[in-house]
Protein backbone atom coordinates (compact mmCIF):
# COMPACT_ATOMS: atom_id res chain seq x y z
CA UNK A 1 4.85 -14.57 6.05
CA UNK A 2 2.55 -11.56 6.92
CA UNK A 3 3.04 -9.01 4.18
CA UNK A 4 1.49 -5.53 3.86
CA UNK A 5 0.73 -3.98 0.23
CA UNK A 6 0.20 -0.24 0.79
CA UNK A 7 -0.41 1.63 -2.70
CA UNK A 8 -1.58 4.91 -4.06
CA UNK A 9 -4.73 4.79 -5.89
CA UNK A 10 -3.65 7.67 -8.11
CA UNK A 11 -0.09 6.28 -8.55
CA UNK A 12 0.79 7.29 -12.31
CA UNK A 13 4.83 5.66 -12.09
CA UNK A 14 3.60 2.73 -11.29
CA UNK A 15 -0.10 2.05 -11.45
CA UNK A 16 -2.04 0.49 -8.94
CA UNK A 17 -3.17 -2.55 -11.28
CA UNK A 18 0.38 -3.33 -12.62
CA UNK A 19 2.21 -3.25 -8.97
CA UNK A 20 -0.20 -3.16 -6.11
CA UNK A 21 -2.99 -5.63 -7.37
CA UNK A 22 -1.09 -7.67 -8.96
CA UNK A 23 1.40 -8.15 -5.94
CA UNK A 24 -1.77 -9.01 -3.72
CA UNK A 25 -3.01 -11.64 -5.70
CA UNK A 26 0.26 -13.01 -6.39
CA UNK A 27 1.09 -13.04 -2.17
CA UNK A 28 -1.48 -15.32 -0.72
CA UNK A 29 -2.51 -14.26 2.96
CA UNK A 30 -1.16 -10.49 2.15
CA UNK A 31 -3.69 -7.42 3.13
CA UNK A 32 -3.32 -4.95 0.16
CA UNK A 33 -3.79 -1.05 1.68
CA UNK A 34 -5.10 1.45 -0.84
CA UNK A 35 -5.05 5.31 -0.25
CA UNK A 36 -7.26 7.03 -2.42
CA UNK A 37 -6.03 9.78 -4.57
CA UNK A 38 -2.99 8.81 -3.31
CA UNK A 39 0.53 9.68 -5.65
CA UNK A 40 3.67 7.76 -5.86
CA UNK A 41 5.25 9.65 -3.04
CA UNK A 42 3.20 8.01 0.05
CA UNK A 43 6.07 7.98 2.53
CA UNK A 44 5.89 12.17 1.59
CA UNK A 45 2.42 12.78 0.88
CA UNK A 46 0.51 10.43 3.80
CA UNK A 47 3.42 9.71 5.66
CA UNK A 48 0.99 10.35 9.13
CA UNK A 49 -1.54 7.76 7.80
CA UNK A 50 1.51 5.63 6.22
CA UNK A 51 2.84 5.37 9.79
CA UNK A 52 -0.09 4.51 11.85
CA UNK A 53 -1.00 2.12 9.22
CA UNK A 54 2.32 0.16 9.25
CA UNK A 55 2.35 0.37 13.03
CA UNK A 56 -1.17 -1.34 13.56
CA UNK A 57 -0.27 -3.68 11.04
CA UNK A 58 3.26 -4.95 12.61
CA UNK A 59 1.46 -4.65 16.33
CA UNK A 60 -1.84 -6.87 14.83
């Protein structure tokens, strides 16, 4: 099953390491997405780049 892993770099609720990362390597075949500086609140705070991201992905 394709699966996308978009996370925050700068996520202090729940840290890149503990959520993103780990969900990567636990999903074989999944593409982990990292914003840089990035907070919690993606679908608020990159929500343009959050978009186009989940669009190419789904359309790839």
């Amino acid at each position: 099953m394709p699966t996308l892993i978009i996370h925050g770099e700068d996520d202090q609720i729940v840290p890149i390491d503990a959520a993103g990362r780990a969900s990567a390597a636990l999903i074989p075949g999944s593409v982990l997405k990292t914003y840089p500086g990035a907070p919690h609140g993606i679908t608020d705070t990159h929500k343009d780049q959050l978009n186009a991201d989940l669009l190419a992905f789904i359309q790839g």
